[in-house]
C-alpha atoms as a PDB file:
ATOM      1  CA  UNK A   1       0.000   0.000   0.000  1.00  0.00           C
ATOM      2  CA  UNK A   2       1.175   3.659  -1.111  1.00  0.00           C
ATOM      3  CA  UNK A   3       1.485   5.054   2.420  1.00  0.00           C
ATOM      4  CA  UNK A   4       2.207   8.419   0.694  1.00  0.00           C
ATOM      5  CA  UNK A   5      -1.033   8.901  -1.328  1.00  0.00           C
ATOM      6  CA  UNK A   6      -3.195  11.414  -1.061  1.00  0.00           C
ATOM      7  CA  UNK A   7      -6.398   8.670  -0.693  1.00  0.00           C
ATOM      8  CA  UNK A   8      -4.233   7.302   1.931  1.00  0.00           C
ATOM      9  CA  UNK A   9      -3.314  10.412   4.056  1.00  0.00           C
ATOM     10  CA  UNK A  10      -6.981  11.852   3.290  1.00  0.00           C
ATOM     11  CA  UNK A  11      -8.503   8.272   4.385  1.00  0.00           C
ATOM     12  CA  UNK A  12      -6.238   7.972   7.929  1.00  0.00           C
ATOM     13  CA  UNK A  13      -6.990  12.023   8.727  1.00  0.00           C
ATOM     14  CA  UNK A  14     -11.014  11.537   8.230  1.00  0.00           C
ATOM     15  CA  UNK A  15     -10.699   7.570  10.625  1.00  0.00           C
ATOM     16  CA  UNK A  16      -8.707   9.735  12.895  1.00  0.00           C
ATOM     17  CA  UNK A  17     -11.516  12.228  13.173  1.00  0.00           C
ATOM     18  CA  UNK A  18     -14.360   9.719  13.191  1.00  0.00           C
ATOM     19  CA  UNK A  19     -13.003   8.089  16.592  1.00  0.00           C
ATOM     20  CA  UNK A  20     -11.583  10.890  17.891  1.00  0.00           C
ATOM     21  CA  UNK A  21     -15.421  12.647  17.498  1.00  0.00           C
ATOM     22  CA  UNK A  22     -16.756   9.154  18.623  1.00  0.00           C
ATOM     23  CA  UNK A  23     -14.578   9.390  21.969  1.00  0.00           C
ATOM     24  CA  UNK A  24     -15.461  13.029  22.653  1.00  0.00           C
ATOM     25  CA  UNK A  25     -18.873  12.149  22.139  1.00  0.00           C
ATOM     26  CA  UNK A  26     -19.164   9.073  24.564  1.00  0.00           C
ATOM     27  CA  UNK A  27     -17.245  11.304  27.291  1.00  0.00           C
ATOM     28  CA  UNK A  28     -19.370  13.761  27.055  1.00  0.00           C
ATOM     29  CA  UNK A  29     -22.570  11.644  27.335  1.00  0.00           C
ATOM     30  CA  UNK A  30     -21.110   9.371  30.317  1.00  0.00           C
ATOM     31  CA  UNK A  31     -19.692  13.369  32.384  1.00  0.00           C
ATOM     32  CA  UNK A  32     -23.382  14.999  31.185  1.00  0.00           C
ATOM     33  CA  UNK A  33     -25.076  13.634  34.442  1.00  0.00           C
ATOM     34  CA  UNK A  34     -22.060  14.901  36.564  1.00  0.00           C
ATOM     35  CA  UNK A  35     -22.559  17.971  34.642  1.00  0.00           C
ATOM     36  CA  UNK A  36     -25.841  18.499  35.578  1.00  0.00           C
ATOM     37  CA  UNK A  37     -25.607  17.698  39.202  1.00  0.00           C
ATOM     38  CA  UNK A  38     -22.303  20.564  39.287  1.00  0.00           C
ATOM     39  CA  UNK A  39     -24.373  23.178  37.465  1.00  0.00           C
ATOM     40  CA  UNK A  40     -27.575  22.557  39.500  1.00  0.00           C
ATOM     41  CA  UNK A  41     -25.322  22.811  42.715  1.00  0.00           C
ATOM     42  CA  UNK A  42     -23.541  26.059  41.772  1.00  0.00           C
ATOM     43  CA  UNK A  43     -27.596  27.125  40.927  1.00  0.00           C
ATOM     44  CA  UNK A  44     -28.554  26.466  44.348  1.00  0.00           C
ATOM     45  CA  UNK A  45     -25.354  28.057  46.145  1.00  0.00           C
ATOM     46  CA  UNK A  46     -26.126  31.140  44.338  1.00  0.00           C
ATOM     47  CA  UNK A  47     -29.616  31.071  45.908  1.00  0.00           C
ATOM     48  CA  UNK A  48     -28.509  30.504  49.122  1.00  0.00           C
ATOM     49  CA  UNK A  49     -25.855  33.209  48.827  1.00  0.00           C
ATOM     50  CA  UNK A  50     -28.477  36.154  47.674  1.00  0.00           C
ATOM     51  CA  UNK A  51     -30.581  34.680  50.410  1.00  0.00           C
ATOM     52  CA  UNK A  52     -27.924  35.350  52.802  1.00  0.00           C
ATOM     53  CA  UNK A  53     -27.855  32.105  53.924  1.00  0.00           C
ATOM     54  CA  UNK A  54     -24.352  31.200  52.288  1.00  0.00           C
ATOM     55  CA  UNK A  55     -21.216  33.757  52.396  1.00  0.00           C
ATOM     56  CA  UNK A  56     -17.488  33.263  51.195  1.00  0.00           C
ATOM     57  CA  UNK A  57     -15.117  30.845  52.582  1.00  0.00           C
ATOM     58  CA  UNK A  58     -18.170  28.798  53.959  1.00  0.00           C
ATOM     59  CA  UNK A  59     -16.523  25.292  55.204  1.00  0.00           C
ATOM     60  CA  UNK A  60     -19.459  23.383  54.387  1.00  0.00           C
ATOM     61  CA  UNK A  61     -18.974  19.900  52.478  1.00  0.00           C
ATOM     62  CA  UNK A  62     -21.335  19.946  49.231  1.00  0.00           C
ATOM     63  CA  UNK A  63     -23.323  17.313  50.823  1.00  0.00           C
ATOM     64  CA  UNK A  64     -23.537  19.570  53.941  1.00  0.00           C
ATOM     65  CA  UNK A  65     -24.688  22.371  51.794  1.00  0.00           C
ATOM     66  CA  UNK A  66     -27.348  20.402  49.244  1.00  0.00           C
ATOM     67  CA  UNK A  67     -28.691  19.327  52.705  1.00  0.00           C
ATOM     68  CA  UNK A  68     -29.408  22.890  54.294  1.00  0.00           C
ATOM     69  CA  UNK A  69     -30.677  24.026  50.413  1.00  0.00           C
ATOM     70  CA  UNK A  70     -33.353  21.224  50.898  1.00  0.00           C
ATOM     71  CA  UNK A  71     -34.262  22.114  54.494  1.00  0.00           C
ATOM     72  CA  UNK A  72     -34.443  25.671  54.314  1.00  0.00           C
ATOM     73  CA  UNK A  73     -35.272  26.578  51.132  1.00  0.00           C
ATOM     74  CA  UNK A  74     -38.521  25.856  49.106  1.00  0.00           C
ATOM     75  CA  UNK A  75     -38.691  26.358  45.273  1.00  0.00           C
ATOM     76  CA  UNK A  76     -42.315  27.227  43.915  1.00  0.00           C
ATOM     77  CA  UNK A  77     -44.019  28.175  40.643  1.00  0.00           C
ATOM     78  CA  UNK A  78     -46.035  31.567  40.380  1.00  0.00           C
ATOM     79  CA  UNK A  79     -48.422  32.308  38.862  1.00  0.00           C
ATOM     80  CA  UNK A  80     -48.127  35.634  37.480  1.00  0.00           C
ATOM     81  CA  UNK A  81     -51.535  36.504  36.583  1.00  0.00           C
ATOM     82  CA  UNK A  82     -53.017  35.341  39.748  1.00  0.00           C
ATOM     83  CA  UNK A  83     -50.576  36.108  42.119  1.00  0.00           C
ATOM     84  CA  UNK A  84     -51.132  32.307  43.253  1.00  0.00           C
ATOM     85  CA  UNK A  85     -48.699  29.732  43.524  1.00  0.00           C
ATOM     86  CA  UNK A  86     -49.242  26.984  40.791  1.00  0.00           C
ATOM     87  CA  UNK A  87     -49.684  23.725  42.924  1.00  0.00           C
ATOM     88  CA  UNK A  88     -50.470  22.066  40.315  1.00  0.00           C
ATOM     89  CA  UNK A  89     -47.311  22.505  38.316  1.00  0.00           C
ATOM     90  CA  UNK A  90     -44.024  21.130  39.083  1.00  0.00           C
ATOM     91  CA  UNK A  91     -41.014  23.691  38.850  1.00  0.00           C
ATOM     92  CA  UNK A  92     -38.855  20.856  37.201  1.00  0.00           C
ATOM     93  CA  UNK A  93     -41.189  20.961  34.281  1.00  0.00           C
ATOM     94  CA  UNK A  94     -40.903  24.450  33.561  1.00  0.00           C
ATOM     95  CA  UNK A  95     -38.711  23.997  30.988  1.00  0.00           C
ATOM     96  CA  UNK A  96     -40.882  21.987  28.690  1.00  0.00           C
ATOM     97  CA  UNK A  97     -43.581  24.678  28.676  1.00  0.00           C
ATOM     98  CA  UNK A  98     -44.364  26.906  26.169  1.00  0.00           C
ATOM     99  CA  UNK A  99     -42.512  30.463  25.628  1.00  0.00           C
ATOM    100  CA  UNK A 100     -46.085  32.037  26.623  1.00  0.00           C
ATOM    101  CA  UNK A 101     -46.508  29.473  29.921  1.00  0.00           C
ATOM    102  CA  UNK A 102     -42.783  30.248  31.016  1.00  0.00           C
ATOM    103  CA  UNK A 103     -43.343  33.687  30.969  1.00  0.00           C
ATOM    104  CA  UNK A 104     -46.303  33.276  32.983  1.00  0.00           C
ATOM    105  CA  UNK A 105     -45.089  30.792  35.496  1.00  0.00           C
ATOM    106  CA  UNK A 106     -42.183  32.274  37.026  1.00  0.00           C
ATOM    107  CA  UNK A 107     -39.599  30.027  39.550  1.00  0.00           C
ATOM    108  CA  UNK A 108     -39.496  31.596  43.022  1.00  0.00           C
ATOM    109  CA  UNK A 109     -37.328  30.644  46.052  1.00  0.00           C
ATOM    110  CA  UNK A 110     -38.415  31.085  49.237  1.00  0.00           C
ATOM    111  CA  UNK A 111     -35.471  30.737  51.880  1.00  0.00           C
ATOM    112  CA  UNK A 112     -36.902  30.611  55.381  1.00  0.00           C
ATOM    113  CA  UNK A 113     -35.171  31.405  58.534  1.00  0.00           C
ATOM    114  CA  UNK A 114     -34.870  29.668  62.542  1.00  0.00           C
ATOM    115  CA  UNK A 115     -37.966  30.951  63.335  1.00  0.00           C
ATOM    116  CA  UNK A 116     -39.412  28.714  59.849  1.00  0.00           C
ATOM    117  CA  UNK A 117     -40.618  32.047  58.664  1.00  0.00           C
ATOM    118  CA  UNK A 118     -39.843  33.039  55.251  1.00  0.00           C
ATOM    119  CA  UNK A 119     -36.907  35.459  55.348  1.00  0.00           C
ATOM    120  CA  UNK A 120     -36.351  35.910  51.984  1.00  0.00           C
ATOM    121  CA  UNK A 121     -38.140  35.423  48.465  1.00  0.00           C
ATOM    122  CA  UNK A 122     -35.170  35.099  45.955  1.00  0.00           C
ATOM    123  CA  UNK A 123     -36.259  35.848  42.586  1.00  0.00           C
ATOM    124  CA  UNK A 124     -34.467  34.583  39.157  1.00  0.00           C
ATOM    125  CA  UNK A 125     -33.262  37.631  36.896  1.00  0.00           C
ATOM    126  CA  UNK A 126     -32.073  37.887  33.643  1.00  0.00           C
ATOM    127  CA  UNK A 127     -31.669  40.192  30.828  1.00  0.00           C
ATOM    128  CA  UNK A 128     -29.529  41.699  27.807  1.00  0.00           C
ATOM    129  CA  UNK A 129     -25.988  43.907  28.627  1.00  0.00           C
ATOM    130  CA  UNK A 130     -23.712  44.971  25.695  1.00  0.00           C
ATOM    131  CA  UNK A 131     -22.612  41.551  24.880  1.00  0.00           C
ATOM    132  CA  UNK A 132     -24.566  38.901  26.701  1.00  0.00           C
ATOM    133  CA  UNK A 133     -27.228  37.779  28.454  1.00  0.00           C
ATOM    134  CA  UNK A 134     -26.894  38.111  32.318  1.00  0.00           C
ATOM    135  CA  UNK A 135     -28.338  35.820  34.211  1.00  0.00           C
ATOM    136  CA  UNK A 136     -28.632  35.538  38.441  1.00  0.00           C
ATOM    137  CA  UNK A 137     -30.834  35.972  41.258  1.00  0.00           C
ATOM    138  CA  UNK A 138     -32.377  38.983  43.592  1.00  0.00           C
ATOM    139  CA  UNK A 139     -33.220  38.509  46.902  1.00  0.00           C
ATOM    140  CA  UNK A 140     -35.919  40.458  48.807  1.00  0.00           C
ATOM    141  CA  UNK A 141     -36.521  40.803  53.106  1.00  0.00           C
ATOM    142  CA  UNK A 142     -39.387  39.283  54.599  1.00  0.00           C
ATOM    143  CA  UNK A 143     -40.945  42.282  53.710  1.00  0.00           C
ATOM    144  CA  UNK A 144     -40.955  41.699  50.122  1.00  0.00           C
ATOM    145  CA  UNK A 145     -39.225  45.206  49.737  1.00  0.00           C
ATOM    146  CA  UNK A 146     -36.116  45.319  50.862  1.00  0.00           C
ATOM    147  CA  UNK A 147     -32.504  44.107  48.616  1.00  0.00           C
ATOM    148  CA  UNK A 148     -31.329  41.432  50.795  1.00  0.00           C
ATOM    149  CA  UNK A 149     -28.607  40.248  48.571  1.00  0.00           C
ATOM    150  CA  UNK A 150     -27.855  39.616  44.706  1.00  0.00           C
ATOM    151  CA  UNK A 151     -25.873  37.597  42.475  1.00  0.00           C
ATOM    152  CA  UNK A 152     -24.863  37.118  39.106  1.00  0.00           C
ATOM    153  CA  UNK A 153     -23.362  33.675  37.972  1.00  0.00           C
ATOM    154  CA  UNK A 154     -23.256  33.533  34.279  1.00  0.00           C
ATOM    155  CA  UNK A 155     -22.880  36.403  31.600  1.00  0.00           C
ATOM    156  CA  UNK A 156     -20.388  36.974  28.821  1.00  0.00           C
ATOM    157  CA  UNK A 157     -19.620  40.830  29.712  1.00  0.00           C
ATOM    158  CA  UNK A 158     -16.240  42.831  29.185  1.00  0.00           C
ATOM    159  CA  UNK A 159     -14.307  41.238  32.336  1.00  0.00           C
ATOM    160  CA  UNK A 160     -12.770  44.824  34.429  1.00  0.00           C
ATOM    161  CA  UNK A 161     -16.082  46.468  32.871  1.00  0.00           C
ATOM    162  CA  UNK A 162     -19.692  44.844  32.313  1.00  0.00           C
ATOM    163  CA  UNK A 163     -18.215  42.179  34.114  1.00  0.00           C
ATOM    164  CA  UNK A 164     -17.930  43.489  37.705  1.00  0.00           C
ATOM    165  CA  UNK A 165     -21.409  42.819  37.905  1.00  0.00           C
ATOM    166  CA  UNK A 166     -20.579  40.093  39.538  1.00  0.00           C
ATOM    167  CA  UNK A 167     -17.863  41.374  41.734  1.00  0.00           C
ATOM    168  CA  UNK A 168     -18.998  41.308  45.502  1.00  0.00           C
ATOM    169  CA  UNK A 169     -18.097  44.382  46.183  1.00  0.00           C
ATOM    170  CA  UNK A 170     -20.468  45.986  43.876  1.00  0.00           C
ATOM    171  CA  UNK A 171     -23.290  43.542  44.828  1.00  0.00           C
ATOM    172  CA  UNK A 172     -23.084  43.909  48.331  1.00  0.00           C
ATOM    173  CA  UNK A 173     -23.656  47.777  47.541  1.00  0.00           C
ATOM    174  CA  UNK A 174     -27.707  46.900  46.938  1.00  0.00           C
ATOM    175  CA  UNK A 175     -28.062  45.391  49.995  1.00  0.00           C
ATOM    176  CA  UNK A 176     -30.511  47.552  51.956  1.00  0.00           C
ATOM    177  CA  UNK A 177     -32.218  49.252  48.777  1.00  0.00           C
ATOM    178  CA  UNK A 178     -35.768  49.848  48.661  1.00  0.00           C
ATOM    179  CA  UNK A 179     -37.441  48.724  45.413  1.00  0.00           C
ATOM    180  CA  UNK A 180     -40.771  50.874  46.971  1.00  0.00           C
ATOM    181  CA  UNK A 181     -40.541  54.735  46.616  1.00  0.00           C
ATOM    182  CA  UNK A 182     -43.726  55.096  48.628  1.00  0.00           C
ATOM    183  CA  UNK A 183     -46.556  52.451  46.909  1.00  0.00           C
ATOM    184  CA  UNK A 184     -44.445  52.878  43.608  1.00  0.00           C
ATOM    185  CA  UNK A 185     -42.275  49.713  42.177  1.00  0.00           C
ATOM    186  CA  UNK A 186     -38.838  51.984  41.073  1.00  0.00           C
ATOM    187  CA  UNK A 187     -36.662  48.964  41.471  1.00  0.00           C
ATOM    188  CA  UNK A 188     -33.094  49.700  41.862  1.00  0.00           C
ATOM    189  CA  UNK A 189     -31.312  51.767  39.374  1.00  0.00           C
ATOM    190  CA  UNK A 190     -27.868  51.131  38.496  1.00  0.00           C
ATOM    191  CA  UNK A 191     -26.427  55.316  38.183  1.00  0.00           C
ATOM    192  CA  UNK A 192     -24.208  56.360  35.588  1.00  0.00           C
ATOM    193  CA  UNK A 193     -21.593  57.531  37.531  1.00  0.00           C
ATOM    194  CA  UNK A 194     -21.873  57.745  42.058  1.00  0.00           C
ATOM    195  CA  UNK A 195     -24.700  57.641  44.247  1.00  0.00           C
ATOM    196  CA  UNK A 196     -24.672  60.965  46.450  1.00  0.00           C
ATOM    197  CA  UNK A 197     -26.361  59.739  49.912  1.00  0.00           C
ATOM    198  CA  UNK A 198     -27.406  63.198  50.723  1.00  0.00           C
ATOM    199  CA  UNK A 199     -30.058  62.843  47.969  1.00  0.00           C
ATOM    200  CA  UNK A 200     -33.138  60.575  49.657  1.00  0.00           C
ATOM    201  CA  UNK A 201     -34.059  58.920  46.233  1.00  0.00           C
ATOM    202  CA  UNK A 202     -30.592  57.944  45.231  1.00  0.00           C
ATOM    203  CA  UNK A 203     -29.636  56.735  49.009  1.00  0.00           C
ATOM    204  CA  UNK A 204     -33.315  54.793  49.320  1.00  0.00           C
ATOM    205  CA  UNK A 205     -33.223  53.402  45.949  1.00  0.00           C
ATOM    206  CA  UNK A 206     -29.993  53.595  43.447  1.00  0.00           C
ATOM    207  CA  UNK A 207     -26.626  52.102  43.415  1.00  0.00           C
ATOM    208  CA  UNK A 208     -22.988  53.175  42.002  1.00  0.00           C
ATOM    209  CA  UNK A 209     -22.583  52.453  38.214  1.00  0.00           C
ATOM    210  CA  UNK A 210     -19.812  50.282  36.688  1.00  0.00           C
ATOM    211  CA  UNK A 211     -17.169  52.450  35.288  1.00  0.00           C
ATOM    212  CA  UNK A 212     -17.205  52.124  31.121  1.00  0.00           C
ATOM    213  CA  UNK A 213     -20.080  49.797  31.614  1.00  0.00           C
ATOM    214  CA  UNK A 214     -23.115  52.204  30.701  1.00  0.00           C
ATOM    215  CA  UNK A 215     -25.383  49.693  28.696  1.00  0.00           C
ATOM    216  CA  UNK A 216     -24.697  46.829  30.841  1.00  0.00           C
ATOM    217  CA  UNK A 217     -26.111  49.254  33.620  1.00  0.00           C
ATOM    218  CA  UNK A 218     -28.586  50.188  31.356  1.00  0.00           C
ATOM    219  CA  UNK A 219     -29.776  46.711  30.459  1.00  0.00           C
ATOM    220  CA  UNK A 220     -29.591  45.908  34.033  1.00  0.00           C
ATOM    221  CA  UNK A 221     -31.792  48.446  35.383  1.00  0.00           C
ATOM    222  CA  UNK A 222     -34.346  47.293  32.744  1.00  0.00           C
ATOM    223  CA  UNK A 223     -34.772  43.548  33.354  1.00  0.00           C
ATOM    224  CA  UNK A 224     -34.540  43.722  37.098  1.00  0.00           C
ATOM    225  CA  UNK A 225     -37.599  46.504  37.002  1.00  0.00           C
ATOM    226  CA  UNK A 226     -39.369  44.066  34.435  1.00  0.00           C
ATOM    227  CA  UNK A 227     -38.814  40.717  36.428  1.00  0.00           C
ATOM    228  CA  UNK A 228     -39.696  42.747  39.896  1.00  0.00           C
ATOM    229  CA  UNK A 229     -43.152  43.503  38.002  1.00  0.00           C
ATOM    230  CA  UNK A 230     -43.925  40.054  37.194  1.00  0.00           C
ATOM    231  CA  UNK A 231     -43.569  39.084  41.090  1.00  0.00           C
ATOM    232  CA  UNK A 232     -45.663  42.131  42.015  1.00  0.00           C
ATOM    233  CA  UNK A 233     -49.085  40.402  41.910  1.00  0.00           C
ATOM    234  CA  UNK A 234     -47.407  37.479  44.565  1.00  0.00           C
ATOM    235  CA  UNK A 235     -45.121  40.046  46.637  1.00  0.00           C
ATOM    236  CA  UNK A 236     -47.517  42.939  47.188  1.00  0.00           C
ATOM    237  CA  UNK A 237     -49.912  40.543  48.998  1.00  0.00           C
ATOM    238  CA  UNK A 238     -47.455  40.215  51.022  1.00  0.00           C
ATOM    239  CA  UNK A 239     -45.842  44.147  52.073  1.00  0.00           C
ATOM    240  CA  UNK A 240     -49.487  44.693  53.014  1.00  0.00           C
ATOM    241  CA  UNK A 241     -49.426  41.912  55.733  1.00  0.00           C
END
């Protein structure tokens, strides 16, 4: 056999290919349930750390910490329309629903607290920046008004720019916001440039903006007012208790 042929060279490089893609592709099926159970863990530590029930340099083992997610925190469906949780929908199944019903039925976590009162209702959020969509989660008091923490976990924004959204420092800054300016749902707004605390509004209700980041800001600021309005119908129930 012509070992030097271009049939032969052309035959070997396509074989190698085949098992080569055959190998990555049987990996990649056997890791996907490992996967799954990694990304649904970093999901749920990102819960627990808007709730406030996980901070940095926690010792906890991962079984440790899967444990206190299923004790102390409770995931639900809303109903947006109603207000109502949907008890007769599963939160799994979410993701086989229609575009219209997903909209409609919104996750919610409820994280309560040693007393077993709720202590905070952690909401999913996620919108356009500049370059990405930015996904993580908002977590309100027990009196469905207050910022009790926020994270972002996945995004593809400028890293030293759009990407500090996810830098705890900046974060920790809406801790303590009011998305209420009297009965009126502001949310928080993200300022181009640094809040002045001697101004009510801006101390009550805005945060620092991200240097050279002003539509990831922008975007921000719109998808966490939008996703706070689909929760109003279950969470202003609830500020009038």
């Amino acid at each position: 056999m012509n070992t030097s042929s271009n049939g032969y060279v052309l035959g070997f490089a396509i074989g190698v290919c085949v098992i080569i893609s055959a190998a990555l592709a049987l990996t990649s099926a056997a890791l996907k349930d490992t996967q799954d159970a990694a990304a649904e863990f970093d999901r749920q530590k990102n819960v627990m750390m808007a709730a406030g029930q996980l901070q940095a340099g926690d010792t906890r083992s991962r079984q440790e910490l899967e444990q206190a997610y299923k004790d102390n925190v409770r995931e639900v469906l809303i109903d947006t329309e109603t207000g109502k949780e949907a008890t007769d929908r599963k939160v799994e199944d979410r993701a086989k629903m229609s575009e219209a019903d997903q909209k409609r039925y919104r996750m919610l976590a409820i994280a309560k607290g040693a007393d077993g009162k709720p202590e905070a209702y952690v909401l999913p959020i996620s919108g356009k920046g500049l370059w990405s969509t930015l996904y993580g989660y908002l977590a309100l008091g027990a009196d469905a008004t207050t910022i009790k923490g926020l994270t972002f976990y996945k995004h593809g924004e400028t890293p030293g720019l759009g990407g500090e959204c996810e830098n705890p420092e900046w974060t920790a800054k809406w801790v303590g916001k009011s998305i209420l300016d009297g009965d009126k749902l502001v949310g928080i707004v993200v300022k181009k440039g640094t809040v002045d605390p001697a101004v009510p509004f801006e101390k009550a209700h805005m945060v620092d903006g991200l240097s050279g980041a002003t539509i990831t800001c922008n975007g921000i600021n719109k998808f966490v007012k939008s996703d706070l309005k689909a929760f109003d119908t279950f969470l202003g129930p609830i500020r009038k208790k």
